[in-house]
C-alpha atoms as a PDB file:
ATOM      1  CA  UNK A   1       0.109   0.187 -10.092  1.00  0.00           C
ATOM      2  CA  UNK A   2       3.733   2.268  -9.905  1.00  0.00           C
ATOM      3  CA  UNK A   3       4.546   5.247  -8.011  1.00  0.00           C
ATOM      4  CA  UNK A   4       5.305   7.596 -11.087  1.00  0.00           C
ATOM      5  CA  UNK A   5       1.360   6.675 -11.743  1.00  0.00           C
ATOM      6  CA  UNK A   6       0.053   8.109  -8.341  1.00  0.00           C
ATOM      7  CA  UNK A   7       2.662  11.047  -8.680  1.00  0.00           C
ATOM      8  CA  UNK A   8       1.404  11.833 -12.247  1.00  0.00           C
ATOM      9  CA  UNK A   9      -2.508  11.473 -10.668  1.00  0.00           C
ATOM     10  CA  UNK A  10      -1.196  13.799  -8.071  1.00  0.00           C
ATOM     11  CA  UNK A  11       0.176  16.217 -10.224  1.00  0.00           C
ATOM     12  CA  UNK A  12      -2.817  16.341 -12.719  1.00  0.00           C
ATOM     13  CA  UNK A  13      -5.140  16.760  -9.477  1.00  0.00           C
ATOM     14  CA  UNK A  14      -3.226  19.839  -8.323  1.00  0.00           C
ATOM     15  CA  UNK A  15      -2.949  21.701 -11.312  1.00  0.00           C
ATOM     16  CA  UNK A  16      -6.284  20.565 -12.855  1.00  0.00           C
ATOM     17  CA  UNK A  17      -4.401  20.053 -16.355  1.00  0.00           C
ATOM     18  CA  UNK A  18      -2.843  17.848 -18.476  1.00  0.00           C
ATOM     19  CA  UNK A  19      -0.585  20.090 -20.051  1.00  0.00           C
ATOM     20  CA  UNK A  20       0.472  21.780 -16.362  1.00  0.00           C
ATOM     21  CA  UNK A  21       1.242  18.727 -14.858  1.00  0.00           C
ATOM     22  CA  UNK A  22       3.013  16.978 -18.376  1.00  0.00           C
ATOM     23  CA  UNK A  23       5.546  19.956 -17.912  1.00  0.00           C
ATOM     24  CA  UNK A  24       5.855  19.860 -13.830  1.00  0.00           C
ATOM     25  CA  UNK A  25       6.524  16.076 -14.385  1.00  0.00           C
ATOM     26  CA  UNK A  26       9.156  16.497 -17.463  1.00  0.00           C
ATOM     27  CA  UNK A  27       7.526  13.757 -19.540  1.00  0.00           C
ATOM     28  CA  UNK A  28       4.963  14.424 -22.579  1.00  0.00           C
ATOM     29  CA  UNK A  29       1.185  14.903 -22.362  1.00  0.00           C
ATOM     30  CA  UNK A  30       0.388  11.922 -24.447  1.00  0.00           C
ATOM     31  CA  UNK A  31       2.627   9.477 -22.189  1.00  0.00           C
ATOM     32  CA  UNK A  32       1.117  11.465 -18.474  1.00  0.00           C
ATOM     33  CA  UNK A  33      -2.491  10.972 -20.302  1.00  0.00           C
ATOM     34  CA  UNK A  34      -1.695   7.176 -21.152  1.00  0.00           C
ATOM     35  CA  UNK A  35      -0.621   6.469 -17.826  1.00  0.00           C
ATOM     36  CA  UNK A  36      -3.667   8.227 -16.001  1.00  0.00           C
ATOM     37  CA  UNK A  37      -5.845   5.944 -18.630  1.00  0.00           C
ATOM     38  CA  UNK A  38      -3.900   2.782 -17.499  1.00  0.00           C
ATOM     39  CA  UNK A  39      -4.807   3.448 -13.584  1.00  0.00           C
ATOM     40  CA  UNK A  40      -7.889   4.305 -14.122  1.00  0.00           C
ATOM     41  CA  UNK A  41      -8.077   0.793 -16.205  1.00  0.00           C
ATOM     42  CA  UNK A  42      -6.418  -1.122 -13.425  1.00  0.00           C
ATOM     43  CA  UNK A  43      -8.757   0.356 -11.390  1.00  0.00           C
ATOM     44  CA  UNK A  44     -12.064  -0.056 -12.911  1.00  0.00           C
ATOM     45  CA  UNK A  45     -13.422   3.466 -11.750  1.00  0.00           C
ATOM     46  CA  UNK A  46     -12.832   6.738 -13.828  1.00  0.00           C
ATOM     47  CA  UNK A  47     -10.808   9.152 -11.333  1.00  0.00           C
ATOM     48  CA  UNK A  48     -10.911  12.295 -13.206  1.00  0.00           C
ATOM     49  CA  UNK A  49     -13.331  14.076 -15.478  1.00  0.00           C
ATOM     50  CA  UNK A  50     -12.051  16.133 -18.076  1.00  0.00           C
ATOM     51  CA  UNK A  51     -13.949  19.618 -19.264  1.00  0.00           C
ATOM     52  CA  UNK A  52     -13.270  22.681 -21.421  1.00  0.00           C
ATOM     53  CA  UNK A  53     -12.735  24.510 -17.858  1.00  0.00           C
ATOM     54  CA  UNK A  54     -10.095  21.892 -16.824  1.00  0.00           C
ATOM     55  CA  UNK A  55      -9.854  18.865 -14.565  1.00  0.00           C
ATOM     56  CA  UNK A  56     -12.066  17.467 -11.711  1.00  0.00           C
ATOM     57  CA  UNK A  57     -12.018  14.643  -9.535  1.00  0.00           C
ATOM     58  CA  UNK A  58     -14.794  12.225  -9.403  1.00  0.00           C
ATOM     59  CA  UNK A  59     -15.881  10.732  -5.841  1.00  0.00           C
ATOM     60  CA  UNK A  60     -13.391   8.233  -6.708  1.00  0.00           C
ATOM     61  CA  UNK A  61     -10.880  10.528  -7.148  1.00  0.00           C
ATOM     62  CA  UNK A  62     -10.958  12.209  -4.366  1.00  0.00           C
ATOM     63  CA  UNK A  63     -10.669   9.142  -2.442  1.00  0.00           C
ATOM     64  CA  UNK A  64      -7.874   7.630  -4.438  1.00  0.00           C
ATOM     65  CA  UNK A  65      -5.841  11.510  -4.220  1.00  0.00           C
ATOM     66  CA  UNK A  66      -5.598  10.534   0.023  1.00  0.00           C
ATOM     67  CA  UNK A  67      -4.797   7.589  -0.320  1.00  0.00           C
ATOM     68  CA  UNK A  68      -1.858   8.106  -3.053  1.00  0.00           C
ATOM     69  CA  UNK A  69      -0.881  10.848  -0.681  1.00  0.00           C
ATOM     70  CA  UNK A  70      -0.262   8.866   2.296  1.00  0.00           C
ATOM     71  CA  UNK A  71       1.267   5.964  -0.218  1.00  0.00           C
ATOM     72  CA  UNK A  72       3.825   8.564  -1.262  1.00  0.00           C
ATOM     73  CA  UNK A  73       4.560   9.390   1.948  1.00  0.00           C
ATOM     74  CA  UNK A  74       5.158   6.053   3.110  1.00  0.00           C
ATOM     75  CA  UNK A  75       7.822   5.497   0.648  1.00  0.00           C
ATOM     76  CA  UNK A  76       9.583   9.018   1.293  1.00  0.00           C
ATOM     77  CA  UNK A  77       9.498   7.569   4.732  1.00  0.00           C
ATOM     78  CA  UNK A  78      11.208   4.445   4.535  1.00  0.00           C
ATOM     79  CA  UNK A  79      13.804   5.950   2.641  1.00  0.00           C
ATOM     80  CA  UNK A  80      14.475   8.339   5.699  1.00  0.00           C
ATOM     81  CA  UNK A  81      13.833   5.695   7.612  1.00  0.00           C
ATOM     82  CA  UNK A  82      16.723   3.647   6.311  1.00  0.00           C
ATOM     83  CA  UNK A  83      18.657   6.803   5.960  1.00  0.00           C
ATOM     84  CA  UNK A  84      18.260   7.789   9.446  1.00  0.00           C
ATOM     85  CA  UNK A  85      19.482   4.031   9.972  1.00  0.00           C
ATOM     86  CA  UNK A  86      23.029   5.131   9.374  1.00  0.00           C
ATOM     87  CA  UNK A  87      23.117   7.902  11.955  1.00  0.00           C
ATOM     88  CA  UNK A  88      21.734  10.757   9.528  1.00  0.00           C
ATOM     89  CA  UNK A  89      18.440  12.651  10.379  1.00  0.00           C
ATOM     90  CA  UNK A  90      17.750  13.446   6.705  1.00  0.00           C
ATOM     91  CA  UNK A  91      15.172  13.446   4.217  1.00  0.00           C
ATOM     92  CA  UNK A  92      12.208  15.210   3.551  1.00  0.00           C
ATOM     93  CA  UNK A  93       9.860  16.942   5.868  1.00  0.00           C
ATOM     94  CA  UNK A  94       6.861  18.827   5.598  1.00  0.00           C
ATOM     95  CA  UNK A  95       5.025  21.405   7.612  1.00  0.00           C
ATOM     96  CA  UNK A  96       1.938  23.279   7.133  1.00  0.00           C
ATOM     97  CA  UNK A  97       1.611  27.198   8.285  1.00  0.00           C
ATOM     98  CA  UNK A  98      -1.357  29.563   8.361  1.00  0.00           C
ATOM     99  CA  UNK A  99      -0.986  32.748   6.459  1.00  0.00           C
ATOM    100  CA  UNK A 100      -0.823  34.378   9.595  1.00  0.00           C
ATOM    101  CA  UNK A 101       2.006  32.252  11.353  1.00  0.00           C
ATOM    102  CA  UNK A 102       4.201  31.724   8.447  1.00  0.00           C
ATOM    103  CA  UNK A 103       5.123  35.571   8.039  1.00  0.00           C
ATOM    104  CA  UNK A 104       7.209  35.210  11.634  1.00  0.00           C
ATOM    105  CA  UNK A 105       8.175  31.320  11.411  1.00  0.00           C
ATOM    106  CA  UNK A 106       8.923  30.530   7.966  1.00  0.00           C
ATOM    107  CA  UNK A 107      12.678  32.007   7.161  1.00  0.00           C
ATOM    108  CA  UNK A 108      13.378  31.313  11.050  1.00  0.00           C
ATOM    109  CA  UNK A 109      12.091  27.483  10.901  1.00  0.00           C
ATOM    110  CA  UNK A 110      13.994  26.973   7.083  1.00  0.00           C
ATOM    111  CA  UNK A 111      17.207  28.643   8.461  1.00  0.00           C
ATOM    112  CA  UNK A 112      17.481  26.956  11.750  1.00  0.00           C
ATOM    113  CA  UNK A 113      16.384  23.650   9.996  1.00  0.00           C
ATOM    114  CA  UNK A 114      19.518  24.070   7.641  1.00  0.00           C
ATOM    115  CA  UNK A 115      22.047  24.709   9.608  1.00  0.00           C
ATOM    116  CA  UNK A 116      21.419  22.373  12.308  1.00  0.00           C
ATOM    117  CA  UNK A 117      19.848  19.537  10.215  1.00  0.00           C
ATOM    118  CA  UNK A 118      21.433  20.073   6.792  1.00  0.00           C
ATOM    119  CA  UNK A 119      20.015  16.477   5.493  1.00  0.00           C
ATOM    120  CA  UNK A 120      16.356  17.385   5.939  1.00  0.00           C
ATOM    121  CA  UNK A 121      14.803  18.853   2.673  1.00  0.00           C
ATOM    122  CA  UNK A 122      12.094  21.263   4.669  1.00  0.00           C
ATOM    123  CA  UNK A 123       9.341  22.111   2.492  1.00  0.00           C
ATOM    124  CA  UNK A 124       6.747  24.311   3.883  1.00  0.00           C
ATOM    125  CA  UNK A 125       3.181  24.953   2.637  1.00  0.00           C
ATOM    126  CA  UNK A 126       1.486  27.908   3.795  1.00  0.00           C
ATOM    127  CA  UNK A 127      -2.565  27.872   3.052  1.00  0.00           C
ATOM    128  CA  UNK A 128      -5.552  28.309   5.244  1.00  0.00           C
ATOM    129  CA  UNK A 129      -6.476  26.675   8.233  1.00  0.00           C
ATOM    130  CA  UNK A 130      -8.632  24.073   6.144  1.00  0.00           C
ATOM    131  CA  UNK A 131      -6.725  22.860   3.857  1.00  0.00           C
ATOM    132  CA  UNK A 132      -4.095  22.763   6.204  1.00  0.00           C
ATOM    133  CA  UNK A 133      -6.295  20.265   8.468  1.00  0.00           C
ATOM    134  CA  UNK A 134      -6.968  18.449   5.030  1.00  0.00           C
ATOM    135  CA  UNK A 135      -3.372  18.068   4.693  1.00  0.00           C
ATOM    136  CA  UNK A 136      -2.136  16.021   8.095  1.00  0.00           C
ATOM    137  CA  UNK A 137      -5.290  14.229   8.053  1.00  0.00           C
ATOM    138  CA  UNK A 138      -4.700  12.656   4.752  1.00  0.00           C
ATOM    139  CA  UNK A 139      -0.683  12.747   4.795  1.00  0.00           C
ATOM    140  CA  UNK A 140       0.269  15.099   2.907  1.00  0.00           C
ATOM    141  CA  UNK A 141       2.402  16.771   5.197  1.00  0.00           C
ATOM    142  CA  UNK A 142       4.099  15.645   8.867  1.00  0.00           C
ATOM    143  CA  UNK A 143       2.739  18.137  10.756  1.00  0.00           C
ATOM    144  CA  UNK A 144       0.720  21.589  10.592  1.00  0.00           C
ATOM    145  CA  UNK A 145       0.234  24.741  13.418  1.00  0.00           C
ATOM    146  CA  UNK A 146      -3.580  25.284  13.576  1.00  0.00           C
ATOM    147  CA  UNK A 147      -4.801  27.465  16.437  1.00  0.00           C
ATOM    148  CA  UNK A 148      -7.253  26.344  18.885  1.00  0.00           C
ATOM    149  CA  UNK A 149     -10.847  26.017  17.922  1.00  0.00           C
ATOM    150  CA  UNK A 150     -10.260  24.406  14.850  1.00  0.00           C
ATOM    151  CA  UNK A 151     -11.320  20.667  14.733  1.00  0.00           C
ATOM    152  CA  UNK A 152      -8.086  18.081  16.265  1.00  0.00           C
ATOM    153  CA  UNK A 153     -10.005  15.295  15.231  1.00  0.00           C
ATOM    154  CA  UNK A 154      -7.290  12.559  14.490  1.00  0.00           C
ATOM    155  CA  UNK A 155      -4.556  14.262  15.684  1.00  0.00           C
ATOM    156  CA  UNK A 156      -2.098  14.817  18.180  1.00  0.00           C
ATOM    157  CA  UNK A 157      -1.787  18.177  19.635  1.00  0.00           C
ATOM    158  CA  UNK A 158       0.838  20.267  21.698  1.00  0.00           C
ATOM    159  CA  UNK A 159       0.299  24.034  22.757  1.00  0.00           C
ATOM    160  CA  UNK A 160       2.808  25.943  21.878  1.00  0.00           C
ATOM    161  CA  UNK A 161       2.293  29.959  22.537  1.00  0.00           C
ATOM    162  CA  UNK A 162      -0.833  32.590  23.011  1.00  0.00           C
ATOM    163  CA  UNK A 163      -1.120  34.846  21.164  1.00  0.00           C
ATOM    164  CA  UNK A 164      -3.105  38.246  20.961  1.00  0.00           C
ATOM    165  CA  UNK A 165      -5.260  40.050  18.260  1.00  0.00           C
ATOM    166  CA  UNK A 166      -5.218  43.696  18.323  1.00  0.00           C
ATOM    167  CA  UNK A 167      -7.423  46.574  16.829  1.00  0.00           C
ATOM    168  CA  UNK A 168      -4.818  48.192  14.405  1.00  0.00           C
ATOM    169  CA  UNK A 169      -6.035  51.062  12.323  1.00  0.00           C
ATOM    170  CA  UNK A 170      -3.800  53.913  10.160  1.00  0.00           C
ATOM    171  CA  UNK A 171      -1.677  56.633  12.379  1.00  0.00           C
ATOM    172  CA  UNK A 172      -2.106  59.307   9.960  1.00  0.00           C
ATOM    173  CA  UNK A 173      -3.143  62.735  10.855  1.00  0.00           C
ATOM    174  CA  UNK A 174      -2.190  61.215  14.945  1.00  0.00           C
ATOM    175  CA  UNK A 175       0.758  62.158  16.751  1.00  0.00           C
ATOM    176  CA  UNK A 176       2.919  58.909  17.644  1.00  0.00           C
ATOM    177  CA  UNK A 177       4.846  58.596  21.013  1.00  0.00           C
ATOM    178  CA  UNK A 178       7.143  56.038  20.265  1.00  0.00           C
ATOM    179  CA  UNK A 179       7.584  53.063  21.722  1.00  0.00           C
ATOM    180  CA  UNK A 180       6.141  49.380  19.193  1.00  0.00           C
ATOM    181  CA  UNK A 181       5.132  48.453  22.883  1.00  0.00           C
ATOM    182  CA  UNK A 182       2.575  51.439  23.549  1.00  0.00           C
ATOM    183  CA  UNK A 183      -0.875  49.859  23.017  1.00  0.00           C
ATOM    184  CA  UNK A 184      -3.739  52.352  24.002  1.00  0.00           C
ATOM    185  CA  UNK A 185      -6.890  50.397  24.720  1.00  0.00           C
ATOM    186  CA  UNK A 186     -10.568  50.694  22.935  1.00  0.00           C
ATOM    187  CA  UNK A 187     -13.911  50.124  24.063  1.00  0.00           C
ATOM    188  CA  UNK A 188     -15.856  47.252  22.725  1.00  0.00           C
ATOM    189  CA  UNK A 189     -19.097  49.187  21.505  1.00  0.00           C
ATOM    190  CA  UNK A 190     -16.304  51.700  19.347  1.00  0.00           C
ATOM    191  CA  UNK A 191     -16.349  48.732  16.827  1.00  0.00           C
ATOM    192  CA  UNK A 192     -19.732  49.026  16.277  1.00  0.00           C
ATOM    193  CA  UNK A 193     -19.192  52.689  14.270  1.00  0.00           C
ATOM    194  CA  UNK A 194     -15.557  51.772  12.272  1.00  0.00           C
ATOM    195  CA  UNK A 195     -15.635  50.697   9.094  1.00  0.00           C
ATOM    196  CA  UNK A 196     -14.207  47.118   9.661  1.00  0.00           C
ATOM    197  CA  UNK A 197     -11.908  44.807   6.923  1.00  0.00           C
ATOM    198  CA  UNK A 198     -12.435  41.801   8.318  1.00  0.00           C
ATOM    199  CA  UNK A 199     -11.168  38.255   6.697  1.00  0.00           C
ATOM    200  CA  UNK A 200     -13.740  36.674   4.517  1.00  0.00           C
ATOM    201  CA  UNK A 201     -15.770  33.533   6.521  1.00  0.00           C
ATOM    202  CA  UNK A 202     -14.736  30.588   6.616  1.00  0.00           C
ATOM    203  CA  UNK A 203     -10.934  31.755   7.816  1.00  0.00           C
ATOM    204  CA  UNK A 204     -10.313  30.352  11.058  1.00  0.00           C
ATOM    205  CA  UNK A 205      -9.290  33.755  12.127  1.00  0.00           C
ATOM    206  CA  UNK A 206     -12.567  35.164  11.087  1.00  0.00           C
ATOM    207  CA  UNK A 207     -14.174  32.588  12.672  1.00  0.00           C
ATOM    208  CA  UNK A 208     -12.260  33.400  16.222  1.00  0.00           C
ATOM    209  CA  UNK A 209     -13.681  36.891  16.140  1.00  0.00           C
ATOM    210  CA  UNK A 210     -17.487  36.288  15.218  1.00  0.00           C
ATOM    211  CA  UNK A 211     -17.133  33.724  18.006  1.00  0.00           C
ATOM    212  CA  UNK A 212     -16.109  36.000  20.541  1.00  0.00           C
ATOM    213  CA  UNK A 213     -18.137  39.294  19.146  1.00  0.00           C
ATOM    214  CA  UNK A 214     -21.320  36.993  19.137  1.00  0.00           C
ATOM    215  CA  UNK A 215     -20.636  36.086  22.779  1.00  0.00           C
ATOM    216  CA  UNK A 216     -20.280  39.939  23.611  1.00  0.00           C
ATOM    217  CA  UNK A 217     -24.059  40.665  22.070  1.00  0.00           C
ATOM    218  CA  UNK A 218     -22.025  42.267  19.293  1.00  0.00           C
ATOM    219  CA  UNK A 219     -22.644  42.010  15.241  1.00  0.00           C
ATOM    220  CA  UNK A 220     -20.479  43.694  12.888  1.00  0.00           C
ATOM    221  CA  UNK A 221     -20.819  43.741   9.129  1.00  0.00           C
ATOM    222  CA  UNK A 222     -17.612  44.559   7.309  1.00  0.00           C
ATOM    223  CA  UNK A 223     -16.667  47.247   5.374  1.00  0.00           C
ATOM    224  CA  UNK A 224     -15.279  43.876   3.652  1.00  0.00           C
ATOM    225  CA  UNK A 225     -13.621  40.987   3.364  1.00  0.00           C
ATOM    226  CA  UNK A 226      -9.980  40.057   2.375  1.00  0.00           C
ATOM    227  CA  UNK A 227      -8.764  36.824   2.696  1.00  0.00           C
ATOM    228  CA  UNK A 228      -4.974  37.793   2.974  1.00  0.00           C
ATOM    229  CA  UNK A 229      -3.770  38.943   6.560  1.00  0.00           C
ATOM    230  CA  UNK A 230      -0.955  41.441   4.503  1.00  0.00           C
ATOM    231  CA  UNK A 231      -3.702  42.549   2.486  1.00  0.00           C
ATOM    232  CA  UNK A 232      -5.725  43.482   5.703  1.00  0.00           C
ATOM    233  CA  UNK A 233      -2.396  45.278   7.395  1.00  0.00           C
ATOM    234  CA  UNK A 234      -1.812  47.300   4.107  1.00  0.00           C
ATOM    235  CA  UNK A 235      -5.638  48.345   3.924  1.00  0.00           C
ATOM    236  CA  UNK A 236      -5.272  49.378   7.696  1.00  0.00           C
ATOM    237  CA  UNK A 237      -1.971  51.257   6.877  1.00  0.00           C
ATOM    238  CA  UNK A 238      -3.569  53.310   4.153  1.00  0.00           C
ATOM    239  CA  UNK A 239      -6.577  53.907   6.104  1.00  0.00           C
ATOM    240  CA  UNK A 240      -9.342  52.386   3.892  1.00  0.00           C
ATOM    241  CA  UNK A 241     -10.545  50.573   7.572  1.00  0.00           C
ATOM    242  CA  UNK A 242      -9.091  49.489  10.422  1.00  0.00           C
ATOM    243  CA  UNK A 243      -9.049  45.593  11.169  1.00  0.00           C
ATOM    244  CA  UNK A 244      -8.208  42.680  13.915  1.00  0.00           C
ATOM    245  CA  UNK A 245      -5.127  41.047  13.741  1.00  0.00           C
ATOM    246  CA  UNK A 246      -2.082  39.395  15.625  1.00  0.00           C
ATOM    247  CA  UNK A 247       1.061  41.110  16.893  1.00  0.00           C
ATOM    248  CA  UNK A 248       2.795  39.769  14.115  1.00  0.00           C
ATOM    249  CA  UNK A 249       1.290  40.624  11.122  1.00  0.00           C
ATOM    250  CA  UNK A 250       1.615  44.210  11.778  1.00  0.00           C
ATOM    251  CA  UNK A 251       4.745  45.026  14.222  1.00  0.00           C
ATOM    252  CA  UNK A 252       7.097  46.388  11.800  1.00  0.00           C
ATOM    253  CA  UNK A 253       4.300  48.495  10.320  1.00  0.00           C
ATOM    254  CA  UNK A 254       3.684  49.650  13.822  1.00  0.00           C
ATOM    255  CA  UNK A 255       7.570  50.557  14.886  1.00  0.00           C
ATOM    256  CA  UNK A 256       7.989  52.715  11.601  1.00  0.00           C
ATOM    257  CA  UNK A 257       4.510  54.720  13.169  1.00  0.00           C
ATOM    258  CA  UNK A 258       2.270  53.506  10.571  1.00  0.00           C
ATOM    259  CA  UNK A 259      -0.055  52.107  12.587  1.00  0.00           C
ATOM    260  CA  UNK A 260      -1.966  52.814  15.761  1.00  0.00           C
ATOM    261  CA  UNK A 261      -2.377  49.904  17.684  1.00  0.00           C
ATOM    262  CA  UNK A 262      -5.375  49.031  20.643  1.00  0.00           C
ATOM    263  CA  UNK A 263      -6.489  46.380  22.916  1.00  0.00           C
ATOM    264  CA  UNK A 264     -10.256  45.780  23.123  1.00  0.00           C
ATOM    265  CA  UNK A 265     -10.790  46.704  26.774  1.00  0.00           C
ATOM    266  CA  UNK A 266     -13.865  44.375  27.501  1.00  0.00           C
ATOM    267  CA  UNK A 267     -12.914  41.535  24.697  1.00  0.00           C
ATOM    268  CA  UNK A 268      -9.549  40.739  25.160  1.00  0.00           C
ATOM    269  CA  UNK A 269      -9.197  38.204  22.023  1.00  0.00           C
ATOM    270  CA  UNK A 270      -6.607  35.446  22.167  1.00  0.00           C
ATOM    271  CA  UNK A 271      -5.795  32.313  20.586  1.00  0.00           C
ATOM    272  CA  UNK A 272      -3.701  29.232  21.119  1.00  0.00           C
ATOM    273  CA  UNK A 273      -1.265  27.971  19.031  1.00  0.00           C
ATOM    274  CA  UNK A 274      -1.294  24.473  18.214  1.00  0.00           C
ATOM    275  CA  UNK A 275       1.200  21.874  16.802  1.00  0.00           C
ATOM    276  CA  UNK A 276      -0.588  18.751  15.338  1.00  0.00           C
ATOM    277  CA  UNK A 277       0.867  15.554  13.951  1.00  0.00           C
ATOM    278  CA  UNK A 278      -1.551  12.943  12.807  1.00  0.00           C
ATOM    279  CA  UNK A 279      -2.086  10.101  15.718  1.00  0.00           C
ATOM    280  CA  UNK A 280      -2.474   7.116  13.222  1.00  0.00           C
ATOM    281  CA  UNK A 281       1.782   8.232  11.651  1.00  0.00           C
ATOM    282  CA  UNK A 282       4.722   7.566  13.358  1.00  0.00           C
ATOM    283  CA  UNK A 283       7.051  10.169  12.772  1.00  0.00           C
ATOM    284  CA  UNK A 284      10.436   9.511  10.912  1.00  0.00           C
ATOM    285  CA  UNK A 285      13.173  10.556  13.598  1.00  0.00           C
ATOM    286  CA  UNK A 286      13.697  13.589  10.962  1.00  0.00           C
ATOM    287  CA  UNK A 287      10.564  14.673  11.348  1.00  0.00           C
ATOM    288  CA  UNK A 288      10.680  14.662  15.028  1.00  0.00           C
ATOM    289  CA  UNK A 289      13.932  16.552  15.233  1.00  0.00           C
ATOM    290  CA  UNK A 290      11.893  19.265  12.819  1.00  0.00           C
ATOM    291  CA  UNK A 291       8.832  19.216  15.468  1.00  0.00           C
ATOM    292  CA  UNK A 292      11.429  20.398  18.680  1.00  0.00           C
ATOM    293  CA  UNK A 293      13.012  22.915  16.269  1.00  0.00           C
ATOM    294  CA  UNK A 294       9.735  24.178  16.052  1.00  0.00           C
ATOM    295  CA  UNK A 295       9.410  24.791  19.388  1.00  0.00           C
ATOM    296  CA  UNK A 296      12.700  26.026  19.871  1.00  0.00           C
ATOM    297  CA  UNK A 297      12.316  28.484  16.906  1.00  0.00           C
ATOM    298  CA  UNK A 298       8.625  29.762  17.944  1.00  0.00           C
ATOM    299  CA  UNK A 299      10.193  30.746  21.063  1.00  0.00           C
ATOM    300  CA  UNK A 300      12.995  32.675  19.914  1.00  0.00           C
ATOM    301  CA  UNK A 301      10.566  34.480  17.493  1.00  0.00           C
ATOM    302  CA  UNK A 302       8.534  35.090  20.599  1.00  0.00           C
ATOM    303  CA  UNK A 303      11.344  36.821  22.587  1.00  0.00           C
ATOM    304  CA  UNK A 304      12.608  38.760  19.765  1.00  0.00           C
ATOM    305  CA  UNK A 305       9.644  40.881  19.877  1.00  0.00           C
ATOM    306  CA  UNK A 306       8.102  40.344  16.598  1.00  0.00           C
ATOM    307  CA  UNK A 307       5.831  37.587  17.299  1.00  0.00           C
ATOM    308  CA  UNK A 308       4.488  38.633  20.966  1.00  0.00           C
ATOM    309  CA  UNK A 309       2.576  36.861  23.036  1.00  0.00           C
ATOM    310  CA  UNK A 310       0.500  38.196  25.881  1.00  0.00           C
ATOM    311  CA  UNK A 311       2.048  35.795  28.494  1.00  0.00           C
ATOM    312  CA  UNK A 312       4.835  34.826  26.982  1.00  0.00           C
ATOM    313  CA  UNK A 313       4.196  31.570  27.957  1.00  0.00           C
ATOM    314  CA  UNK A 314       5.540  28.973  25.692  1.00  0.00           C
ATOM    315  CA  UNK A 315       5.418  25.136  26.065  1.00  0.00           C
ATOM    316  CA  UNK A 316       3.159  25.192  28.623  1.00  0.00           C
ATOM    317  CA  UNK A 317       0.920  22.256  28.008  1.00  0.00           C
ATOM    318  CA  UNK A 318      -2.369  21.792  26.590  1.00  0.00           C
ATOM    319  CA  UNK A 319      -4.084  18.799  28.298  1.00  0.00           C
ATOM    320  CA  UNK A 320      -7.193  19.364  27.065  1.00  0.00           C
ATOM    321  CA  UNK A 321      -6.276  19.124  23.470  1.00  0.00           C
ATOM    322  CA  UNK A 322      -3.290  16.837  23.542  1.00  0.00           C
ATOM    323  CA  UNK A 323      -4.624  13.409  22.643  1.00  0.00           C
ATOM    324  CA  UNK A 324      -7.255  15.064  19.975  1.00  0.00           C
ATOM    325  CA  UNK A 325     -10.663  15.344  20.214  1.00  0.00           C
END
């Protein structure tokens, strides 16, 4: 078995195609195709099954895609490793962000990242909640922000902020006073009557507010669901519904006076932000120095303004949650 093997697997798995992952690897379809055969040989078990709507992995394949993960990763880690030997934090290191998060932490984290650490190669995935918990389980990335709720199974786990959602609904046709900091404040049963976007289920964020709506005796079907919290802040903007979402998403929006923005007076919703590393993986010292960037970086973000917390409490630890649950 040879690493360009479990790359090439990898590469067919993620695009579902042949042809897609022949040209992402720069080699021909006939040799990528030959060597998937050859694993799969070596192997004894098929790993993929082909179909006119494109590729899918067998049992077996989804098995042997985590472990070829983590096997990658173990090599790009001894190479840091023995980089890192010499003095140099460097090499590569991976973070997952929600949707949400990586709109305020994404050009922040890269930029801070390169010019303190100018070794690492960053790479940052943003995706759902999900697949980002699918992601440091199995490897494929050092470490992810989930937000608390979410299953920590596995994992270690470090608070980092609070943050807030908010009611935010179009300001058209409603005289605006100002300040990005005036928030008026709603009452819960108003929800009951607006025509709602909400994110579809199965987003953690969704999942947060049915939670805490359910708890309140309160049921709310959508106007409907988008699974894209821009998408949500645009439809809110142009008044097709108003929606729930976190300081960040929306505060530019909100200082140009496109949005009005309230608090739910009886349901104030918050969530915690987590940082998770996987509790079986010793971090390469590069990806530790990326891990108290983070938390150096959410905090600046925090005190600019456009990432607000309610508290502003940052840091603060999170004992319940630390070791995983």
């Amino acid at each position: 078995m040879e690493l360009r093997q479990l790359k090439y697997f990898i590469a067919v798995s993620d695009s579902g195609s042949f042809s897609k992952a022949a040209e992402q690897a720069h080699v021909v379809q006939s040799a990528l195709s030959q060597q998937i055969a050859t694993l799969e040989a070596e192997l004894d078990v098929q790993l993929l099954v082909r179909s006119p709507r494109g590729i899918t992995l067998t049992a077996a394949g989804q098995l042997f895609y985590q472990q070829a993960q983590h096997l990658l990763r173990q090599v790009e880690h001894v190479k840091a490793q023995v980089r890192e030997g010499e003095g140099r934090p460097g090499g590569p290191v991976s973070i997952g962000l929600p949707n949400t998060t990586a709109a305020q932490l994404s050009l922040p984290l890269l930029e801070a990242c390169l010019k303190r650490y100018p070794g690492i190669a960053l790479h940052i995935m943003e995706g759902m909640s999900r697949q980002l918990h699918r992601a440091v389980t199995n490897a494929s990335v050092d470490m992810v922000i989930q937000f608390s709720g979410q299953p920590v199974h596995g994992l270690k786990v470090e608070r980092l902020a609070t943050e807030e959602l908010f009611l935010i609904s179009s300001a058209q046709g409603r005289a605006q006073s100002g300040g990005v900091n005036e928030v008026s404040e709603i009452a819960l049963a108003e929800l009951r009557d607006m025509p709602l976007l909400l994110p579809e289920r199965g987003n953690g964020l969704r999942d947060l507010l049915d939670k805490a709506l359910l708890e309140k005796g309160l049921e709310i079907t959508p106007l409907a669901e988008l699974g894209s919290a821009a998408r949500l802040a645009e439809a809110a903007i142009k008044g097709v519904g108003a929606t729930l979402l976190p300081w960040g998403s929306f505060h530019q929006a909100h200082a140009d006076g496109k949005l009005r923005v309230q608090r739910i007076r009886e349901l104030p919703i918050q969530r915690d932000l987590l940082l998770c590393v996987s509790s079986s993986m010793a971090l390469t010292d590069a990806a530790s120095a990326v891990r108290s960037l983070v938390r150096n970086v959410v905090q600046d973000v925090i005190r600019t303004g456009i990432w607000q917390a309610p508290d502003a409490a940052v840091g603060r630890p999170l004992a319940a949650t630390r070791t995983g649950q």
